[in-house]
PDB file of N, CA and C in Angstrom:
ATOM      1  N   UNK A   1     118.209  67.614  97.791  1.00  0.00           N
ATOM      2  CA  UNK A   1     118.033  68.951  98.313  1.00  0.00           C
ATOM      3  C   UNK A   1     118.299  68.899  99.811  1.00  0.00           C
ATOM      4  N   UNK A   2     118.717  69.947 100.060  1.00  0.00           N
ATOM      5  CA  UNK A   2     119.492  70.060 101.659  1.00  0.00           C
ATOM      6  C   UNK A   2     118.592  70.832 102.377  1.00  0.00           C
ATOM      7  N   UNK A   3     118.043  70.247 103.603  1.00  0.00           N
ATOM      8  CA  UNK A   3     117.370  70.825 104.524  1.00  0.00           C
ATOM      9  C   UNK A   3     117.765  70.960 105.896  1.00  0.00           C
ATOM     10  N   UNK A   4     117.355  71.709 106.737  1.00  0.00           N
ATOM     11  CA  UNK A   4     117.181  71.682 108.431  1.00  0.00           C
ATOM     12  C   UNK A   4     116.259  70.279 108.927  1.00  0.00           C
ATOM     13  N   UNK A   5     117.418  69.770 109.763  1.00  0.00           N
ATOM     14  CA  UNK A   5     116.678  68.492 110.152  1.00  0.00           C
ATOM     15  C   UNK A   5     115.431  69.093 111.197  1.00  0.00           C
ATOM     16  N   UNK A   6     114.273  68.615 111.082  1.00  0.00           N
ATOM     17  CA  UNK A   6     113.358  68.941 112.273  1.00  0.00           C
ATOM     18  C   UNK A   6     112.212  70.069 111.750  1.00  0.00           C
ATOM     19  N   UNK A   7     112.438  70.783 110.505  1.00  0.00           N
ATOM     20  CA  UNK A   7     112.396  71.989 110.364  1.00  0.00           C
ATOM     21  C   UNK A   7     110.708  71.784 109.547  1.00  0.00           C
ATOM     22  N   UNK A   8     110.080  72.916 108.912  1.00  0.00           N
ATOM     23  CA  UNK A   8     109.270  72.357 108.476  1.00  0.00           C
ATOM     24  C   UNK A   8     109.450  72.558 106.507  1.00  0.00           C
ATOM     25  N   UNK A   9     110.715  72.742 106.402  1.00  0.00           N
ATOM     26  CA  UNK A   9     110.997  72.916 105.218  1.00  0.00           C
ATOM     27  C   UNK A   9     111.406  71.476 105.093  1.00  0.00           C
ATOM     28  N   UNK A  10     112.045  70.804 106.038  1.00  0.00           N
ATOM     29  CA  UNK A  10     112.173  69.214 105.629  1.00  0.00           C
ATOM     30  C   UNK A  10     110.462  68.669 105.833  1.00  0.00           C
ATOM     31  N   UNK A  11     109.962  69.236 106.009  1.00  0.00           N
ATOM     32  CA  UNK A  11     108.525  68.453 105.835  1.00  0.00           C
ATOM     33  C   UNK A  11     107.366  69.061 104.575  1.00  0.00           C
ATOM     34  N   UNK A  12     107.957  69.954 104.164  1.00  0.00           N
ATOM     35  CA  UNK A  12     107.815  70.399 103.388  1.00  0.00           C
ATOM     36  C   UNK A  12     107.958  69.453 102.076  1.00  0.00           C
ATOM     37  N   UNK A  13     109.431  69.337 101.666  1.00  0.00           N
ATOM     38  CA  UNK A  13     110.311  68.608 100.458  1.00  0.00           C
ATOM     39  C   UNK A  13     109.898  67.303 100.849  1.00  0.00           C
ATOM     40  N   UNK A  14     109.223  66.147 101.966  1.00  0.00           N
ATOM     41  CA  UNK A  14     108.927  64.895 102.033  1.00  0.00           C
ATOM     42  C   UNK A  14     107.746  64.837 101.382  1.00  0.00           C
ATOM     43  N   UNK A  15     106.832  65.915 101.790  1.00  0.00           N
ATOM     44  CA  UNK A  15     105.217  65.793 101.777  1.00  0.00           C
ATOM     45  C   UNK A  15     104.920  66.610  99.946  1.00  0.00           C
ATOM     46  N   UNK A  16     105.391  67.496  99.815  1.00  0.00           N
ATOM     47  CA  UNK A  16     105.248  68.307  98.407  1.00  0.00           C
ATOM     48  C   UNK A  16     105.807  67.639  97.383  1.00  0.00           C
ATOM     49  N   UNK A  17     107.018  67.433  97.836  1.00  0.00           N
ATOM     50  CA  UNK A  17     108.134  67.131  96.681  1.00  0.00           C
ATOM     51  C   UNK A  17     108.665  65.485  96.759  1.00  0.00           C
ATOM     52  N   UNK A  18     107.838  64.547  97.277  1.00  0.00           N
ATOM     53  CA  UNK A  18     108.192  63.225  97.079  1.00  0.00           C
ATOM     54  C   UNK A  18     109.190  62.738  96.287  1.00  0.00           C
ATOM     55  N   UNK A  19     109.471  63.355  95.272  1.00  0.00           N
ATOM     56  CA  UNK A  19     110.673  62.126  94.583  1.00  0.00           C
ATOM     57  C   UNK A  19     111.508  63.148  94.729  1.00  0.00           C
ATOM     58  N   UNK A  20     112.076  64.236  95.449  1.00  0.00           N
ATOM     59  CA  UNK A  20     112.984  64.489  95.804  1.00  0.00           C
ATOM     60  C   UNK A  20     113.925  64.152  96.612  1.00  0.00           C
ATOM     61  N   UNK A  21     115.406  64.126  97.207  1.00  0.00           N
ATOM     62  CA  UNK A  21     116.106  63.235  97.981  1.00  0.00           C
ATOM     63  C   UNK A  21     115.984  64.612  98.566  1.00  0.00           C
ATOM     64  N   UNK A  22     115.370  63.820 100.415  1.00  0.00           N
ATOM     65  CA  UNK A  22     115.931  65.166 101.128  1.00  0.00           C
ATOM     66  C   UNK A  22     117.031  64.842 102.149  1.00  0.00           C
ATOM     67  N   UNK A  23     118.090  65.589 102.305  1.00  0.00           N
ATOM     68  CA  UNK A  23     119.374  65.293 102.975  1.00  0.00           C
ATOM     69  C   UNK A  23     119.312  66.352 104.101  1.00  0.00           C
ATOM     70  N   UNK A  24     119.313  65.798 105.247  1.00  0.00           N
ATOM     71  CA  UNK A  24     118.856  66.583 106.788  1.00  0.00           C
ATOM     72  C   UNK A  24     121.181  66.608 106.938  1.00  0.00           C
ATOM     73  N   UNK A  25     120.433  68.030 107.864  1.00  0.00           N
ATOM     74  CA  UNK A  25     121.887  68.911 108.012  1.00  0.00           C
ATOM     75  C   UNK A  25     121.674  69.640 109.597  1.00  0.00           C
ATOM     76  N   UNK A  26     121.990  69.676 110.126  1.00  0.00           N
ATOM     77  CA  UNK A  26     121.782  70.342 111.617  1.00  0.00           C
ATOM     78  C   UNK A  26     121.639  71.772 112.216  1.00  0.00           C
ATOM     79  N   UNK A  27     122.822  71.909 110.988  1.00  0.00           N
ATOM     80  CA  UNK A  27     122.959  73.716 110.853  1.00  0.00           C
ATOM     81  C   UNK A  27     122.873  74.170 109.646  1.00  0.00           C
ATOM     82  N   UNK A  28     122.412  75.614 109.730  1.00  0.00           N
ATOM     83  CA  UNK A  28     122.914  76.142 107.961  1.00  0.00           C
ATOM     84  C   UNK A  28     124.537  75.916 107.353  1.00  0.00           C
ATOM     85  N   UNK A  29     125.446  76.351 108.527  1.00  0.00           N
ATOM     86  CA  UNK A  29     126.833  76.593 107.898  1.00  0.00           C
ATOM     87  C   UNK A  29     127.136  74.615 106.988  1.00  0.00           C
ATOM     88  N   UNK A  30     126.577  73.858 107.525  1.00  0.00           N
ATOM     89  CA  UNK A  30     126.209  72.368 106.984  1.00  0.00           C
ATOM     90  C   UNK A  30     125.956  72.542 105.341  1.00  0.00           C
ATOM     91  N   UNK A  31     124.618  73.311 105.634  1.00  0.00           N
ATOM     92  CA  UNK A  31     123.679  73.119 104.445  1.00  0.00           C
ATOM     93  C   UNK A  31     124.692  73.941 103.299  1.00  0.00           C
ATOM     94  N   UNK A  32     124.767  74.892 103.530  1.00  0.00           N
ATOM     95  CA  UNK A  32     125.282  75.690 102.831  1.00  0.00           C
ATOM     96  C   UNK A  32     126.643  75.426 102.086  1.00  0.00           C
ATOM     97  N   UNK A  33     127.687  74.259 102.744  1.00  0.00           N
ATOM     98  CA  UNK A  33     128.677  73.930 102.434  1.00  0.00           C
ATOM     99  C   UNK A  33     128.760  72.556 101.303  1.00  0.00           C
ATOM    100  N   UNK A  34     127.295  72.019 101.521  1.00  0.00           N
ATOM    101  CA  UNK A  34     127.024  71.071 100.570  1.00  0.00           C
ATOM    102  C   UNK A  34     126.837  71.175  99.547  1.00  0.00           C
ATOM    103  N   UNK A  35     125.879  72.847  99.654  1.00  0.00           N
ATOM    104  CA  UNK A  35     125.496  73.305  97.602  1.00  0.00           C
ATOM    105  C   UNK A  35     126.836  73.481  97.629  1.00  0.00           C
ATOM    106  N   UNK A  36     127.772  74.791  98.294  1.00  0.00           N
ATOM    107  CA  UNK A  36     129.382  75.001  97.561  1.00  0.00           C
ATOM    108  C   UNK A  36     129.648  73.956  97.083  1.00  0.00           C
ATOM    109  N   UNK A  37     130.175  72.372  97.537  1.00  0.00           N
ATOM    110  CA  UNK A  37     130.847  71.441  97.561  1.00  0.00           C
ATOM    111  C   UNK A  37     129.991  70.420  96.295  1.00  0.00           C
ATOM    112  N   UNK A  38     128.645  71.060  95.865  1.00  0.00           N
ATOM    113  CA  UNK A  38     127.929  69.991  94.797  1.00  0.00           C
ATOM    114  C   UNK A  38     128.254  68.579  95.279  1.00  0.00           C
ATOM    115  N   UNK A  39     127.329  68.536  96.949  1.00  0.00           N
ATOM    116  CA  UNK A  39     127.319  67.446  97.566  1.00  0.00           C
ATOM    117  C   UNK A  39     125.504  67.028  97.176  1.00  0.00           C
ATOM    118  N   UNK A  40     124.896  68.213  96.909  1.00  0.00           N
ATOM    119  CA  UNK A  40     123.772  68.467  96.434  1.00  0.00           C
ATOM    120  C   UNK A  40     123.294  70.092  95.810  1.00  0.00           C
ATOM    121  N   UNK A  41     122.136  69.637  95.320  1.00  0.00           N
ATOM    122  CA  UNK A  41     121.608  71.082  94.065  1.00  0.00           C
ATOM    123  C   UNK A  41     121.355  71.732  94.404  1.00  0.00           C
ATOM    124  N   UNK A  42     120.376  71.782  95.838  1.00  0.00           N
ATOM    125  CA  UNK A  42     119.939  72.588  96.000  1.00  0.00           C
ATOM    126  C   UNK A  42     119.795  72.849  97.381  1.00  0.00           C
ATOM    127  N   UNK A  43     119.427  73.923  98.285  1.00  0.00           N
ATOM    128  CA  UNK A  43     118.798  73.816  99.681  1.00  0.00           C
ATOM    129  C   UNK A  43     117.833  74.863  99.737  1.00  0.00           C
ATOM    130  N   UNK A  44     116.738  74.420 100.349  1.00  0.00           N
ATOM    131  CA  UNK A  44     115.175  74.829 100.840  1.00  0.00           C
ATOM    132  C   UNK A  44     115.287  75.365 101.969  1.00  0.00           C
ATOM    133  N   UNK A  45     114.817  76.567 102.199  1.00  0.00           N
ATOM    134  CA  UNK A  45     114.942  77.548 103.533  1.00  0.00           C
ATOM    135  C   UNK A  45     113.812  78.837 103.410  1.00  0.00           C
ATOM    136  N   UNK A  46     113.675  79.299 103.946  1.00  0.00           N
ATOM    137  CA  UNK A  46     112.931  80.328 104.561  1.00  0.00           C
ATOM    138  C   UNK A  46     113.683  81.747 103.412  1.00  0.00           C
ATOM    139  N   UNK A  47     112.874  82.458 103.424  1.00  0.00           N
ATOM    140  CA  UNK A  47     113.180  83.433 102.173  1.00  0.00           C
ATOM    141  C   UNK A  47     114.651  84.381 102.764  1.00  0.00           C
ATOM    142  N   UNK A  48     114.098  85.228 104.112  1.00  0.00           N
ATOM    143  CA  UNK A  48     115.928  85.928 104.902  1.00  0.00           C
ATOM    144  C   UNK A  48     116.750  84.831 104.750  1.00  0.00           C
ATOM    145  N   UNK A  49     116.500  83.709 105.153  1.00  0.00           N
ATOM    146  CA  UNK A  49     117.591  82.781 105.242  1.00  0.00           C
ATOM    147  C   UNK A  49     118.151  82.939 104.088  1.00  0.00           C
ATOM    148  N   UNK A  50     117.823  82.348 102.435  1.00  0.00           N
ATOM    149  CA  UNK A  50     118.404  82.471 101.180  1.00  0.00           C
ATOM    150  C   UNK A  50     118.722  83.325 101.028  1.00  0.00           C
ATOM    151  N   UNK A  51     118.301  84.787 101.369  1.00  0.00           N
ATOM    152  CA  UNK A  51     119.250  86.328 100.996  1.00  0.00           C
ATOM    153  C   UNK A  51     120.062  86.291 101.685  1.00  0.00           C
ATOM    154  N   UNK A  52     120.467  85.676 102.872  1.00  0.00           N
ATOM    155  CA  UNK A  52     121.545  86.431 104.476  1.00  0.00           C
ATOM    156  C   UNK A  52     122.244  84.931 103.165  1.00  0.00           C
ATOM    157  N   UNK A  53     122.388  84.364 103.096  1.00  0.00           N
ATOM    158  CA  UNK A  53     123.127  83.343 102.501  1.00  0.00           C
ATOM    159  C   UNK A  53     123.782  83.589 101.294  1.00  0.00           C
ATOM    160  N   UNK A  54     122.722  84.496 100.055  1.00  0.00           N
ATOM    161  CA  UNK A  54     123.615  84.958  99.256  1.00  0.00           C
ATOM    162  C   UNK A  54     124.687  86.020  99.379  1.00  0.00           C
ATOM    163  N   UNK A  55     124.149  86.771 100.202  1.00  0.00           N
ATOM    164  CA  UNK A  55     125.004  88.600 100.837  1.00  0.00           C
ATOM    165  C   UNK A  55     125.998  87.947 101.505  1.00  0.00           C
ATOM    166  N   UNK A  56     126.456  87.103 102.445  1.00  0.00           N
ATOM    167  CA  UNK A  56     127.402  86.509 103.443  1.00  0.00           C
ATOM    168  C   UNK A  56     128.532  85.623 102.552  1.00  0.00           C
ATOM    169  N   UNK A  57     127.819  85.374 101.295  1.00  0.00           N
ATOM    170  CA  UNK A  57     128.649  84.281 100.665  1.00  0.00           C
ATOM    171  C   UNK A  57     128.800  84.845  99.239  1.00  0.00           C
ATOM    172  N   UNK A  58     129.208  86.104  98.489  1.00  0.00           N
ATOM    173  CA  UNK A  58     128.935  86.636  97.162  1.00  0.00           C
ATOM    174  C   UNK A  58     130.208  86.109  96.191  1.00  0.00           C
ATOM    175  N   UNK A  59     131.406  85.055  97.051  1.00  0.00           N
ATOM    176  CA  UNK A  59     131.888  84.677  95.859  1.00  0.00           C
ATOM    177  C   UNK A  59     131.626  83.124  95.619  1.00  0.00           C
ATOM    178  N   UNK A  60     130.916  82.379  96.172  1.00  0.00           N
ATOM    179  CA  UNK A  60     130.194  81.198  96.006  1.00  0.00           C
ATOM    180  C   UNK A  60     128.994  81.660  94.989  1.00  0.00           C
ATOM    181  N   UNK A  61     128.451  82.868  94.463  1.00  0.00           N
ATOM    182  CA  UNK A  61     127.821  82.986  93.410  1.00  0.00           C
ATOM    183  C   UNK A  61     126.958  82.201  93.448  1.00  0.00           C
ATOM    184  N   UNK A  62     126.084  81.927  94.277  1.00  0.00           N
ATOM    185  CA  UNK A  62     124.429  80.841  94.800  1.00  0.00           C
ATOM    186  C   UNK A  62     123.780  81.853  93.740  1.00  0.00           C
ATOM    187  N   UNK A  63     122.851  81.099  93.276  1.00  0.00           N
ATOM    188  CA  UNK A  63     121.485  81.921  92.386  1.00  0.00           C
ATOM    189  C   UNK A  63     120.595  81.394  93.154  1.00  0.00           C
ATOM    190  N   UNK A  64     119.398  81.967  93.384  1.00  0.00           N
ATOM    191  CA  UNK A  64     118.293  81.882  94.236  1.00  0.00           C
ATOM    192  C   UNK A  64     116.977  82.206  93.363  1.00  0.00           C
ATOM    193  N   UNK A  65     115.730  80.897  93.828  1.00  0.00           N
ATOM    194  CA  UNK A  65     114.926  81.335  93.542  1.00  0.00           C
ATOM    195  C   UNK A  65     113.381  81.727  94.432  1.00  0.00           C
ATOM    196  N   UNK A  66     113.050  82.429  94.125  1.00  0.00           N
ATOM    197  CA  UNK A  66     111.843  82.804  95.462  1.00  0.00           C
ATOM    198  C   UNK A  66     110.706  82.436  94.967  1.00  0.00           C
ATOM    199  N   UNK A  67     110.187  82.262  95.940  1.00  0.00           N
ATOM    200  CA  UNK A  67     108.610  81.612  96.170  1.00  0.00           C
ATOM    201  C   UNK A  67     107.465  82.334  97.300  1.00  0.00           C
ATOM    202  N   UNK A  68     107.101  83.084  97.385  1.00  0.00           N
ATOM    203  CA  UNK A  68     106.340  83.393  98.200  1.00  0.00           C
ATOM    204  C   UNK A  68     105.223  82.777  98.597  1.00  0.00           C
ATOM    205  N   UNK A  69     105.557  81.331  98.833  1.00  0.00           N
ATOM    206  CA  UNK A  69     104.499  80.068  98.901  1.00  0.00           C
ATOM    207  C   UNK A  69     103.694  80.531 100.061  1.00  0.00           C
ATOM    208  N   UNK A  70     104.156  81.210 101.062  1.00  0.00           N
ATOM    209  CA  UNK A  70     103.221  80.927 102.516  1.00  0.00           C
ATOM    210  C   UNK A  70     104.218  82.893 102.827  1.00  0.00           C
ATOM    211  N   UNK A  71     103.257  83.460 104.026  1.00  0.00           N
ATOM    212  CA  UNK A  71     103.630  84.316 104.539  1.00  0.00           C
ATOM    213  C   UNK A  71     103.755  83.760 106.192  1.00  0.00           C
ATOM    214  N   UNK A  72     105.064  84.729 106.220  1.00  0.00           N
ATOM    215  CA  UNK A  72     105.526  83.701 108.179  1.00  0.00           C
ATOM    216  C   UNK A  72     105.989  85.454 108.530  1.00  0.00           C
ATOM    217  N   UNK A  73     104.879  85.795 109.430  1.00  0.00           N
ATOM    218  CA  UNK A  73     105.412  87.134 110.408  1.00  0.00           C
ATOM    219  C   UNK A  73     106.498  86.410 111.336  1.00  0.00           C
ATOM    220  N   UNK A  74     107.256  87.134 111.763  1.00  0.00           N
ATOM    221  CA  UNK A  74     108.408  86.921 112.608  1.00  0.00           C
ATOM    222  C   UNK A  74     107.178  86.971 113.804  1.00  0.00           C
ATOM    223  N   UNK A  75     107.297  86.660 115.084  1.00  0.00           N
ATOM    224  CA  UNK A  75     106.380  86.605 116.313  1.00  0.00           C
ATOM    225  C   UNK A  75     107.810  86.943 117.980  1.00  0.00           C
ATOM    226  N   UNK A  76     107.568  88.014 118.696  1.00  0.00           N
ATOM    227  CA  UNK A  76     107.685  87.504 120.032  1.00  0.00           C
ATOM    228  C   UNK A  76     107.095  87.375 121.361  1.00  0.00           C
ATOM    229  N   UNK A  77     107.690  85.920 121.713  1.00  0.00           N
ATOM    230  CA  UNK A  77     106.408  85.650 122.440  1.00  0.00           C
ATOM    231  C   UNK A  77     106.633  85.935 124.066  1.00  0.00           C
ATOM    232  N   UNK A  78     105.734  86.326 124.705  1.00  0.00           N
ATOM    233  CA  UNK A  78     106.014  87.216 125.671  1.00  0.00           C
ATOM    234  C   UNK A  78     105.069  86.515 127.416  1.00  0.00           C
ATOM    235  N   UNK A  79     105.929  86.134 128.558  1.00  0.00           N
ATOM    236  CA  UNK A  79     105.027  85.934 129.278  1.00  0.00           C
ATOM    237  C   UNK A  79     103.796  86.837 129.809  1.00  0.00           C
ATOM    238  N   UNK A  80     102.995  86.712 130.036  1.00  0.00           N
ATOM    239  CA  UNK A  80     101.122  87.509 129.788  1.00  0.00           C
ATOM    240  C   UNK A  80     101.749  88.480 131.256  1.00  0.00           C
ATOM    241  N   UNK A  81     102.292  87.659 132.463  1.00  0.00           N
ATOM    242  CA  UNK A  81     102.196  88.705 133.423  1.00  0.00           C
ATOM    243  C   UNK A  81     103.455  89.645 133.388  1.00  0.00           C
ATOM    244  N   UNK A  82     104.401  89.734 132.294  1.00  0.00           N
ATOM    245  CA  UNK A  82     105.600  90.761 132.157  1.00  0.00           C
ATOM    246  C   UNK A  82     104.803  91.917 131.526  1.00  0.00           C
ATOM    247  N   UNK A  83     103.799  92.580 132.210  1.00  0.00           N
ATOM    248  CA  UNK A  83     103.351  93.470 131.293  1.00  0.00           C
ATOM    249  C   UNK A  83     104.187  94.972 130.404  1.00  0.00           C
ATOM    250  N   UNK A  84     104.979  94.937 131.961  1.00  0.00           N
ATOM    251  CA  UNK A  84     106.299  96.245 131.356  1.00  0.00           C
ATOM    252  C   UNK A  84     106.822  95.959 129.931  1.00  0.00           C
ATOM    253  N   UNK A  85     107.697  94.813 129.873  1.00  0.00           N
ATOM    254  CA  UNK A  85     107.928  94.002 128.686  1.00  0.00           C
ATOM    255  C   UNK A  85     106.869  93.990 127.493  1.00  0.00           C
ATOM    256  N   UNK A  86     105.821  93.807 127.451  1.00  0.00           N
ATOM    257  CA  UNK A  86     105.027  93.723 126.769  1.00  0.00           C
ATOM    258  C   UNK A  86     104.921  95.161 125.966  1.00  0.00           C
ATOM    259  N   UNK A  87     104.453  95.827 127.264  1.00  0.00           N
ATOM    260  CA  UNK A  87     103.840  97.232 126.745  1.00  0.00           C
ATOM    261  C   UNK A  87     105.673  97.777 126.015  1.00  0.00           C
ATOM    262  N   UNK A  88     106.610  97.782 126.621  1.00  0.00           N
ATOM    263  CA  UNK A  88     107.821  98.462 125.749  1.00  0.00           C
ATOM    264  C   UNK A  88     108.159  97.488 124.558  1.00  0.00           C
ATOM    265  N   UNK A  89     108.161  96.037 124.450  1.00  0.00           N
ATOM    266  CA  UNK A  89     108.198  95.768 123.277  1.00  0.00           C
ATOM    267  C   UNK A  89     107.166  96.189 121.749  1.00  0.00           C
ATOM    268  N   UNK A  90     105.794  95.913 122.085  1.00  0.00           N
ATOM    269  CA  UNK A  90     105.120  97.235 121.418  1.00  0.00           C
ATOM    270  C   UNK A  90     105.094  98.365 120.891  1.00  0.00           C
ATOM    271  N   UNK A  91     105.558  99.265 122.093  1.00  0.00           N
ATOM    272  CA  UNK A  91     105.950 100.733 121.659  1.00  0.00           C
ATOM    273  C   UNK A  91     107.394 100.783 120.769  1.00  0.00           C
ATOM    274  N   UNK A  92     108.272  99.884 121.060  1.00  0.00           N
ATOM    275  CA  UNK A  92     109.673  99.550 120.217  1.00  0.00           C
ATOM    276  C   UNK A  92     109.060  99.326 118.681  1.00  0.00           C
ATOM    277  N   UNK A  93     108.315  98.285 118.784  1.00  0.00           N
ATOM    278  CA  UNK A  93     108.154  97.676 117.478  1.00  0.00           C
ATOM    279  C   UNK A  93     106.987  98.723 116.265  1.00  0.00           C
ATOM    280  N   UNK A  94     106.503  99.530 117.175  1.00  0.00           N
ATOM    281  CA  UNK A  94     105.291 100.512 116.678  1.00  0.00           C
ATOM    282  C   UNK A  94     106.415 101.887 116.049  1.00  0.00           C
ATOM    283  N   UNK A  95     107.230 102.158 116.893  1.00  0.00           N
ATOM    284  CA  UNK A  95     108.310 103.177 116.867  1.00  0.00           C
ATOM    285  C   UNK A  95     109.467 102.732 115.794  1.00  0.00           C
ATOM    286  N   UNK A  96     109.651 101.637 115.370  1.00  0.00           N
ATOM    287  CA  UNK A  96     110.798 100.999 114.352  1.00  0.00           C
ATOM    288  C   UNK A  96     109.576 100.674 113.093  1.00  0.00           C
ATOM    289  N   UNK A  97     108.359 100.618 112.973  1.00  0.00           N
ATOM    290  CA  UNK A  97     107.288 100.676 112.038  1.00  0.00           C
ATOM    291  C   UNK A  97     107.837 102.027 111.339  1.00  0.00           C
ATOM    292  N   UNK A  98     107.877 103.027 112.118  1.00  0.00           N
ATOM    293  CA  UNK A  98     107.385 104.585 111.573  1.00  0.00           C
ATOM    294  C   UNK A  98     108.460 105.103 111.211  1.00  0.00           C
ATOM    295  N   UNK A  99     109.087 104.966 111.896  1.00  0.00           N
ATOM    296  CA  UNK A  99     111.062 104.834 111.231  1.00  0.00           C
ATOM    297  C   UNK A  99     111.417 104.168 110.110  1.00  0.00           C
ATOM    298  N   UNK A 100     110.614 103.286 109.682  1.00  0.00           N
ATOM    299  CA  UNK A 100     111.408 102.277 108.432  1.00  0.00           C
ATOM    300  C   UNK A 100     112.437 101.621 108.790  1.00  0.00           C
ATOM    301  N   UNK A 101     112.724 101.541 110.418  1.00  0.00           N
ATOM    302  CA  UNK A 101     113.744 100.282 110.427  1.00  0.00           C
ATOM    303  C   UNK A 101     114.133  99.279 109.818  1.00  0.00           C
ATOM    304  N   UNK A 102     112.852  98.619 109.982  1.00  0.00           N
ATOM    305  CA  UNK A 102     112.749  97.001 109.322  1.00  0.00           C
ATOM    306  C   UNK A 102     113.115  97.305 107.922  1.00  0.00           C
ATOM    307  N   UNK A 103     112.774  98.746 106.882  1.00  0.00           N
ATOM    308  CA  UNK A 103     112.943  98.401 105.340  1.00  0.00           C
ATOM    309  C   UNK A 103     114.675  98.719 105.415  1.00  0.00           C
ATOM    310  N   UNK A 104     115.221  99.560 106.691  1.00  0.00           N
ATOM    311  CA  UNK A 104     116.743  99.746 106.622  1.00  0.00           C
ATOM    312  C   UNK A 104     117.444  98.531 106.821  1.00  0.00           C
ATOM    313  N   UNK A 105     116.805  97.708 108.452  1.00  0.00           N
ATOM    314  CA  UNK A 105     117.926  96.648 108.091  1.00  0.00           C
ATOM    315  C   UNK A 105     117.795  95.566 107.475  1.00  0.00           C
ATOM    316  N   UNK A 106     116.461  95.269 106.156  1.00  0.00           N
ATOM    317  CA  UNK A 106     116.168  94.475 105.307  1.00  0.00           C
ATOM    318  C   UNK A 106     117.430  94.768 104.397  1.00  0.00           C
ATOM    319  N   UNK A 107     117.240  96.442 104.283  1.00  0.00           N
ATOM    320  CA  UNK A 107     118.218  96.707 102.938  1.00  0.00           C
ATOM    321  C   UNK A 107     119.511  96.243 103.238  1.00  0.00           C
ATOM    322  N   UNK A 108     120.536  95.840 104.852  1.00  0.00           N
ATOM    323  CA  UNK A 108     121.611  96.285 104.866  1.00  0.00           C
ATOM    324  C   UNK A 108     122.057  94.618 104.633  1.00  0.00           C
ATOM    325  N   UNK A 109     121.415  93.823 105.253  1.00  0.00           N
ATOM    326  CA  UNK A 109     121.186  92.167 105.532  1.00  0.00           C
ATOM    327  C   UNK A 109     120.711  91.502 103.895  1.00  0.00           C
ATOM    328  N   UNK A 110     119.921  92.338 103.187  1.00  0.00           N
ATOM    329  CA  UNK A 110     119.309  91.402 102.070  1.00  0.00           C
ATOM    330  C   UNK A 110     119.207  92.246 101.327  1.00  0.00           C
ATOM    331  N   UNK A 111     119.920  93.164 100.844  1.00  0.00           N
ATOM    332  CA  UNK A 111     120.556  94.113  99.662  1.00  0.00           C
ATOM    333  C   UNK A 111     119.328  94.014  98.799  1.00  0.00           C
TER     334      UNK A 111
END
């Protein structure tokens, strides 16, 4: 199985999945070229990651399976004394809440 070297999905497949072979890759466009190429079965990633991977790639025909093992909020992290920054990233992210942004560009990215 093909992972992100460093990542915690390769620590994941060492520590969970012991008799699995895990094969460290640097980048996705890596990982991703190894399932095409049945250099290996499978690759372990983060849930957007596996959809932006199937939508970007629909004649490589990847089947995917999901796991909602752990929940990971996206986070940004902000220095304490940029308060301008702070307070408009907030009001952005409170204002794209009420809009349904996030369910629009879920839909446009991960169909």
């Amino acid at each position: 199985m093909v992972v992100l070297k460093g990542t915690t999905d390769e620590k994941f497949v060492r520590i969970v999945l012991p008799d699995v072979e895990a094969v460290t890759v640097t980048t996705q466009e890596e990982a991703v070229a190894m399932v095409r190429d049945s250099k290996v079965s499978a690759m372990l990633s983060e849930f957007p990651i596996c959809k932006s991977i199937i939508t970007s790639n629909p004649n490589d025909k990847f089947v995917a399976a999901f796991s909602e093992l752990t929940y990971e909020p996206i986070g940004v992290a902000i220095a304490p004394q940029n308060t301008h920054l702070i307070n408009w990233t907030s009001n952005f992210i409170e204002r794209a809440e009420q809009m349904e942004l996030f369910n629009l560009l879920a839909a446009k990215w991960f169909k």
